[in-house]
Protein backbone atom coordinates (compact mmCIF):
# COMPACT_ATOMS: atom_id res chain seq x y z
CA UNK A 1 0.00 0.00 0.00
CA UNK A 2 1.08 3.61 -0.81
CA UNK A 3 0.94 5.40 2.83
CA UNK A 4 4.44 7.08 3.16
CA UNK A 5 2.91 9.98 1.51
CA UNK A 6 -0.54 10.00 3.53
CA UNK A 7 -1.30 13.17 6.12
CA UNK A 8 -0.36 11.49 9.50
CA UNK A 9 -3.33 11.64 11.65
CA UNK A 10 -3.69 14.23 14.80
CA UNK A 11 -5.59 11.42 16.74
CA UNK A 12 -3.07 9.24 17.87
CA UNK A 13 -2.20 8.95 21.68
CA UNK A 14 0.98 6.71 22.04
CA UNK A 15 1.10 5.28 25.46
CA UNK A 16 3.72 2.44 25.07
CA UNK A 17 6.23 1.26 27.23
CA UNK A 18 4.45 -0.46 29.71
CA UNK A 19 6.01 -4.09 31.49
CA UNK A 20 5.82 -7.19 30.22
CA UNK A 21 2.78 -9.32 31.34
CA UNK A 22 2.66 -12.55 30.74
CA UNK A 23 -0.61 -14.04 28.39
CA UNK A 24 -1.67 -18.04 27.75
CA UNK A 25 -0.41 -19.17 24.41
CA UNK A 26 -4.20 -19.67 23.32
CA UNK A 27 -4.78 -15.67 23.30
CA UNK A 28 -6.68 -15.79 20.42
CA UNK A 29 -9.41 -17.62 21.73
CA UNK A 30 -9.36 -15.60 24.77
CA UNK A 31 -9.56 -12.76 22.38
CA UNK A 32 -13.01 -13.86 21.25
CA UNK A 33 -14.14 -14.53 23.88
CA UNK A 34 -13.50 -11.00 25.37
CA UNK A 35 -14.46 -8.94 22.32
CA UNK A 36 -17.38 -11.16 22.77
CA UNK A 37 -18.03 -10.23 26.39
CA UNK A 38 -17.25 -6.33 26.25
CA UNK A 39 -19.40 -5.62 22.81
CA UNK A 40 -22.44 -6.68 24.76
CA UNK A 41 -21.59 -4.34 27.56
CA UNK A 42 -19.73 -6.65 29.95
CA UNK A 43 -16.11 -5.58 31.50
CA UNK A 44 -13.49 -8.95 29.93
CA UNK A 45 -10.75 -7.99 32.95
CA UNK A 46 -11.93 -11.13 34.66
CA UNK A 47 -11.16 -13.19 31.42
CA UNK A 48 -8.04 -11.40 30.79
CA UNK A 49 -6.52 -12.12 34.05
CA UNK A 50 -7.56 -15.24 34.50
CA UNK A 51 -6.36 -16.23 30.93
CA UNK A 52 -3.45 -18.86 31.78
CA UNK A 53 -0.04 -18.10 31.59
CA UNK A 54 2.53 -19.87 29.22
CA UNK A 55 4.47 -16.93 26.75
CA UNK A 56 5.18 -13.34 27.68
CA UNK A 57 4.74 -10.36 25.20
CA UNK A 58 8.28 -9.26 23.75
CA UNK A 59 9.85 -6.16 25.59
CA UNK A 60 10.56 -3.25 24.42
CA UNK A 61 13.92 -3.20 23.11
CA UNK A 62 14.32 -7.17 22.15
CA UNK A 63 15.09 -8.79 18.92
CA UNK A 64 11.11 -9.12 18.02
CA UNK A 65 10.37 -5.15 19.22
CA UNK A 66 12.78 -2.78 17.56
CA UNK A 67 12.59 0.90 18.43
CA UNK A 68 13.07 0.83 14.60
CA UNK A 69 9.97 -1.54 13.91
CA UNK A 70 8.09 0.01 16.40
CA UNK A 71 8.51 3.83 14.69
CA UNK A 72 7.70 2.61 11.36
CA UNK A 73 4.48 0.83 12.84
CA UNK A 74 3.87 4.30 14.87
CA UNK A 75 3.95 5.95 11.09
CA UNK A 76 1.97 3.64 9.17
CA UNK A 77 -0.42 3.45 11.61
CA UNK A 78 -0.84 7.38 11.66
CA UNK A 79 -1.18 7.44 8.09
CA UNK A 80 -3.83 4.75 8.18
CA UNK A 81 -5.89 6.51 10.31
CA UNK A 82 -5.16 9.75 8.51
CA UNK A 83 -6.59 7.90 5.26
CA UNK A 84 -9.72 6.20 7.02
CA UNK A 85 -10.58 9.66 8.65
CA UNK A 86 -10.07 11.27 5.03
CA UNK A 87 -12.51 8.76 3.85
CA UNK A 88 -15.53 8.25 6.32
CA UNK A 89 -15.33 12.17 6.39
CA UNK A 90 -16.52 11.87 2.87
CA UNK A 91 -19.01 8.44 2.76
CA UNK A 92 -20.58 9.11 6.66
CA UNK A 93 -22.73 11.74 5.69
CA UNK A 94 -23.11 11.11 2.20
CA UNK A 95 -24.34 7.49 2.52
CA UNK A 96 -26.19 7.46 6.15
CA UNK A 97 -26.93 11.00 6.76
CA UNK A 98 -24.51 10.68 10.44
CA UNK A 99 -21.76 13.35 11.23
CA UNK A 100 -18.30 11.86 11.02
CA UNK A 101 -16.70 12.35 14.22
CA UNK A 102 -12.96 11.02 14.16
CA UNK A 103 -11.64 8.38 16.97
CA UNK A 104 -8.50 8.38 18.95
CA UNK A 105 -6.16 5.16 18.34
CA UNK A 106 -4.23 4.65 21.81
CA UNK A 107 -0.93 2.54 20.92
CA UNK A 108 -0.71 0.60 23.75
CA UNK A 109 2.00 -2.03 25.12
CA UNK A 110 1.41 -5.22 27.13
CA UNK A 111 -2.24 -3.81 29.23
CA UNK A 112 -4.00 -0.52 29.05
CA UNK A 113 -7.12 0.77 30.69
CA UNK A 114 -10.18 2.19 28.40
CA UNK A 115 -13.37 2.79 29.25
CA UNK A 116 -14.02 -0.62 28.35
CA UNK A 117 -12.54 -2.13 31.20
CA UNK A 118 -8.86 -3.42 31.75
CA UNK A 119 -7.55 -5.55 29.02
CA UNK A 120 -4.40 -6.67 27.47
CA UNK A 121 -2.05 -7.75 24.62
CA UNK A 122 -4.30 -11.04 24.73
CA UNK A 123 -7.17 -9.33 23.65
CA UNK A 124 -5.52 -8.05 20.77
CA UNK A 125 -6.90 -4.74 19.02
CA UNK A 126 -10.13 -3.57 20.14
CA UNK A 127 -12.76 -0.43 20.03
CA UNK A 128 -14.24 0.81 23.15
CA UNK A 129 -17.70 2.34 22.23
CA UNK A 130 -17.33 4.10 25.90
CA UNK A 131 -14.47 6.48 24.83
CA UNK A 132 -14.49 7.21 21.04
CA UNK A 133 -10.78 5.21 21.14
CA UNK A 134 -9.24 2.00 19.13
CA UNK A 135 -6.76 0.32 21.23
CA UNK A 136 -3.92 -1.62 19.37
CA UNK A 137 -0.40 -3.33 20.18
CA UNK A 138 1.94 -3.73 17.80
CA UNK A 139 2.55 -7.27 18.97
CA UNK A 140 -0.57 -8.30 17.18
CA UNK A 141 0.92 -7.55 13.56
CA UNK A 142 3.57 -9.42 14.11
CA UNK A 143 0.68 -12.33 15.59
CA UNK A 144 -0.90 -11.51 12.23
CA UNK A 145 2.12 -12.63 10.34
CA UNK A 146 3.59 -15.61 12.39
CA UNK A 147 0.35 -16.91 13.75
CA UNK A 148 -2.85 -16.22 11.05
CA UNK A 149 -0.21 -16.59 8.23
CA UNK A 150 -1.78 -13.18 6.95
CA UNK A 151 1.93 -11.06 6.31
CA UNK A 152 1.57 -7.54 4.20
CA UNK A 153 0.95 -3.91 5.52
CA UNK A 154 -2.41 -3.79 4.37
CA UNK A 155 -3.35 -7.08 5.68
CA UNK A 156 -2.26 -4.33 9.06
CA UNK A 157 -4.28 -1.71 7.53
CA UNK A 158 -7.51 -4.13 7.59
CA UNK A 159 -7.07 -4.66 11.03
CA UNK A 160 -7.27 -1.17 11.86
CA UNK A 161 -9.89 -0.24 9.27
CA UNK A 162 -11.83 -2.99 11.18
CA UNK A 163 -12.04 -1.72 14.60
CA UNK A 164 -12.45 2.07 12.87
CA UNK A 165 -15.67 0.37 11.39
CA UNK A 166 -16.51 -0.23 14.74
CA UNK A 167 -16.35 3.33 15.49
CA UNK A 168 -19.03 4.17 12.26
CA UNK A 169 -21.27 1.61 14.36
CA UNK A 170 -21.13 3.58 17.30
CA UNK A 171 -21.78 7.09 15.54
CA UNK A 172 -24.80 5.65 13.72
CA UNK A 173 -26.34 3.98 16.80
CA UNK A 174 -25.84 0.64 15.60
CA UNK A 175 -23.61 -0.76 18.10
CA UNK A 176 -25.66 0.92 21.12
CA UNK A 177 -29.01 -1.14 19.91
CA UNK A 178 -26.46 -4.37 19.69
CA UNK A 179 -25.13 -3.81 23.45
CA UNK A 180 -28.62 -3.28 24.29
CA UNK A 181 -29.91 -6.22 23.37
CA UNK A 182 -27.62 -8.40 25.78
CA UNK A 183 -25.25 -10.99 24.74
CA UNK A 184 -26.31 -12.83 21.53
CA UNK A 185 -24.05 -14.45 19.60
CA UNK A 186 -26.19 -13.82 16.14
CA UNK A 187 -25.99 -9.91 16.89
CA UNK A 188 -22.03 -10.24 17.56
CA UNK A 189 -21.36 -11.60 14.37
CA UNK A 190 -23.41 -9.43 12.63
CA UNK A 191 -21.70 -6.59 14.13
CA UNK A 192 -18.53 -7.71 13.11
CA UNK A 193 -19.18 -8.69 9.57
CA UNK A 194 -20.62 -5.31 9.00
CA UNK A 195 -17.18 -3.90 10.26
CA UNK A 196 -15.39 -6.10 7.56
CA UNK A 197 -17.35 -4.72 5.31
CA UNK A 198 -17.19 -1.20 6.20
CA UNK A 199 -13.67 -2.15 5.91
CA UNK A 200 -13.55 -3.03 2.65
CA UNK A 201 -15.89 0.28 1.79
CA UNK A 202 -12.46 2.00 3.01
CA UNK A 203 -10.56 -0.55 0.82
CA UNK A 204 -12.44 1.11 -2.17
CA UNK A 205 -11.82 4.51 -1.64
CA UNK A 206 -8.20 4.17 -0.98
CA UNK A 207 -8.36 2.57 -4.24
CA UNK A 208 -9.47 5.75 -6.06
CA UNK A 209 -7.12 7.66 -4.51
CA UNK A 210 -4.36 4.97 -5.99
CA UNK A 211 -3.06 4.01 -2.75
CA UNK A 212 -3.20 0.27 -3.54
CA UNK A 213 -1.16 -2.07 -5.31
CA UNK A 214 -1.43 -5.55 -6.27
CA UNK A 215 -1.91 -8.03 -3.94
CA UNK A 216 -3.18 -5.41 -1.27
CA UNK A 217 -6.39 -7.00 -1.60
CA UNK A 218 -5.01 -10.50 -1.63
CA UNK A 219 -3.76 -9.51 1.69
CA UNK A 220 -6.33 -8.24 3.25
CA UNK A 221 -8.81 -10.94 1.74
CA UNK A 222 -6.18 -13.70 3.55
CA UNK A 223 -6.23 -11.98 6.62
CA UNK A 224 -10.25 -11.60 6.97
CA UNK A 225 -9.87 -15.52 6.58
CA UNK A 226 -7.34 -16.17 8.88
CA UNK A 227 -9.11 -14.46 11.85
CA UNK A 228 -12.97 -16.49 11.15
CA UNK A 229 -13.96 -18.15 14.02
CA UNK A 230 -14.17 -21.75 12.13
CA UNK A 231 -10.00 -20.98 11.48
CA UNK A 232 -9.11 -19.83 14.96
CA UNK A 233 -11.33 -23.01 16.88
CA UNK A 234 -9.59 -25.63 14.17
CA UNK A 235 -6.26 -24.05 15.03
CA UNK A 236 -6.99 -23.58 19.31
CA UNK A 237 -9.42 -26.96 19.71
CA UNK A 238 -9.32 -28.79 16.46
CA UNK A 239 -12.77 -29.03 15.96
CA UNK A 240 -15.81 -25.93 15.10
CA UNK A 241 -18.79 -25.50 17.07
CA UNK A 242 -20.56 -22.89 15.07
CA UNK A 243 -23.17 -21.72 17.73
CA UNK A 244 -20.17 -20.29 19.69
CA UNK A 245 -19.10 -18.08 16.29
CA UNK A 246 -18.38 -14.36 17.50
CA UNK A 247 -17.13 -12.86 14.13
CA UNK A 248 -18.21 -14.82 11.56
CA UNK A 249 -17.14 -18.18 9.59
CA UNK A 250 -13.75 -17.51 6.86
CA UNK A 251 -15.66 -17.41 4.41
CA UNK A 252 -18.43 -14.70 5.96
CA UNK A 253 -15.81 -12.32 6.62
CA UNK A 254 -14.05 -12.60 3.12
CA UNK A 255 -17.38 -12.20 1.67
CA UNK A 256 -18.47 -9.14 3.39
CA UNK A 257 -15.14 -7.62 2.71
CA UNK A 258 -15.43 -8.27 -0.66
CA UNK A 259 -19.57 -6.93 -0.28
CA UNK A 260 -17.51 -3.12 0.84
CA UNK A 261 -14.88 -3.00 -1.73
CA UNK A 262 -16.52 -3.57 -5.09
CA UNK A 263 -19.52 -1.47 -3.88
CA UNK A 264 -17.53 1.31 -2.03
CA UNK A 265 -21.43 1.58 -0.50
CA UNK A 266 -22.01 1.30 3.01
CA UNK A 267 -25.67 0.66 2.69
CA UNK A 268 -24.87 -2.69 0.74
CA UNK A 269 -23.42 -3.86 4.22
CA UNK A 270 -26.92 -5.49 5.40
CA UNK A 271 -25.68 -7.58 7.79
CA UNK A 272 -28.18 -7.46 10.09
CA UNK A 273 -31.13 -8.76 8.23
C-alpha cells in the first residue's frame, strides 16, 4: 500500500512502554471470547486475568520489538488513520446522513485501561464504544504474520480499518441497539461482519485515490480468513462448534469484505437482516 505519503493523523495517543505481562499461548481464543463479552456491555478484565499463563509479550527493546519496527508501525499506523478519517469524512454523511466524528487510536504495550474495562495484549486490538478510542499493540501484527499466516501492511491496515468500522457503528447507533440487546451471539457476528465490510468500503476509496497495489487486496482478503472463528477453533481446539461463532465463519468475513470494496457503499453492508 502507498501510505508514506498519507497526512499522518492528529488522533493518535501513544502510550507504550508499559512491562511485560505474561498471556496463555491460546490468546486468540481468549480474544473472542472477550471482544465477545465487552461488545455486549460486559467488562473482559476477569477473562483477561484469569487467561493462563505460558508466553510473555516481547519487551521493548528485544530482537522481536525494535525501536526501529516500532517507529515505522507508529507511522503507518498514523497514516492509516489519517486515510480512514479522510474517507468516512466523505461516505458518513453522504451514505447514512450521520456526522463523522474522528476516533482516537491509543498505541498501547502489554495492558491498558479504556473505558471498556482493563484488558491486554491477549485481547488483541479492540474499540471501546465508551471512549471514542481504538486500542492496538503492535505485537498483534507481528501475531498476524507468524500466527494467522496473513503477512503484508495492508493485511495491518484491515485490522485497523476494522475496529475504525466499529467506530461508524457507534456514531450511527448501531452498536448501542447491539449492546442493548444483551449478549447474543447472532448480533455479535453481525456486528462484526458489517465492520469487515465497512472495511472493505475503506478498501475502495483508498483505491481511487491509488493508494493500492497488487496483492493489497489479496492480503487483506487472507487476513479476513485467517481471523474467522471456524480458522481460529480448528487451530486452538481442532474441531468448530458454530453456535459459539463471534465474528463470523472464513468465508463470511471474506465475503463481506469483498460486499464493501466492489460497492464502495455502506448501505450494501446489510448484515443485520
Amino acid at each position: 500500500m502507498r501510505w508514506r505519503d498519507q497526512r499522518q493523523s492528529d488522533n493518535v495517543e501513544d502510550r507504550r512502554g508499559g512491562r511485560g505481562l505474561a498471556v496463555g499461548g491460546g490468546g486468540i481464543g481468549v480474544l473472542i471470547l472477550a471482544l465477545a463479552i465487552y461488545l455486549c456491555g460486559g467488562d473482559p478484565s476477569q477473562l483477561l486475568q484469569n487467561a493462563p499463563t505460558g508466553s510473555e509479550v516481547p519487551q521493548p527493546g528485544t530482537a522481536a520489538n525494535k525501536v526501529v519496527s516500532q517507529d515505522e508501525n507508529r507511522q503507518f499506523a498514523g497514516a492509516i488513520m489519517g486515510n480512514l478519517e479522510d474517507a468516512w469524512k466523505q461516505i458518513l454523511p453522504a451514505q447514512s446522513r450521520t456526522q463523522f466524528k474522528a476516533p482516537k487510536l491509543v498505541l498501547f504495550t502489554n495492558q491498558i485501561s479504556s473505558a471498556c474495562g482493563y484488558a491486554t495484549a491477549a485481547s488483541g486490538p479492540f474499540y471501546c464504544p465508551g471512549d471514542y478510542k481504538l486500542y492496538l499493540d503492535f505485537a498483534f501484527f507481528d501475531e498476524l504474520r507468524r500466527e494467522f499466516k496473513a503477512p503484508g501492511d495492508f493485511a495491518q491496515a484491515y485490522v485497523i480499518a476494522h475496529e475504525f468500522g466499529h467506530h461508524i457503528q457507534n456514531l450511527t447507533g448501531i452498536m448501542g441497539k447491539v449492546q442493548s440487546a444483551g449478549e447474543n451471539n447472532r448480533l455479535s457476528v453481525a456486528l462484526e461482519l458489517q465492520a469487515d465490510c465497512y472495511a472493505g468500503v475503506w478498501a475502495n476509496f483508498a483505491q481511487k485515490q491509488g493508494r493500492l497495489e497488487p496483492g493489497d487486496t489479496d492480503e487483506a482478503i487472507r487476513a479476513a480468513a485467517a481471523v474467522g472463528d471456524d480458522m481460529i477453533q480448528k487451530r486452538t481446539q481442532g474441531y468448530v462448534i458454530p453456535d459459539s461463532f463471534t465474528h463470523g465463519s472464513a468465508q463470511q468475513r471474506m465475503q463481506y469484505f469483498a460486499t464493501g470494496f466492489k460497492s464502495g457503499d455502506m448501505r450494501q453492508c446489510q448484515t443485520f437482516k
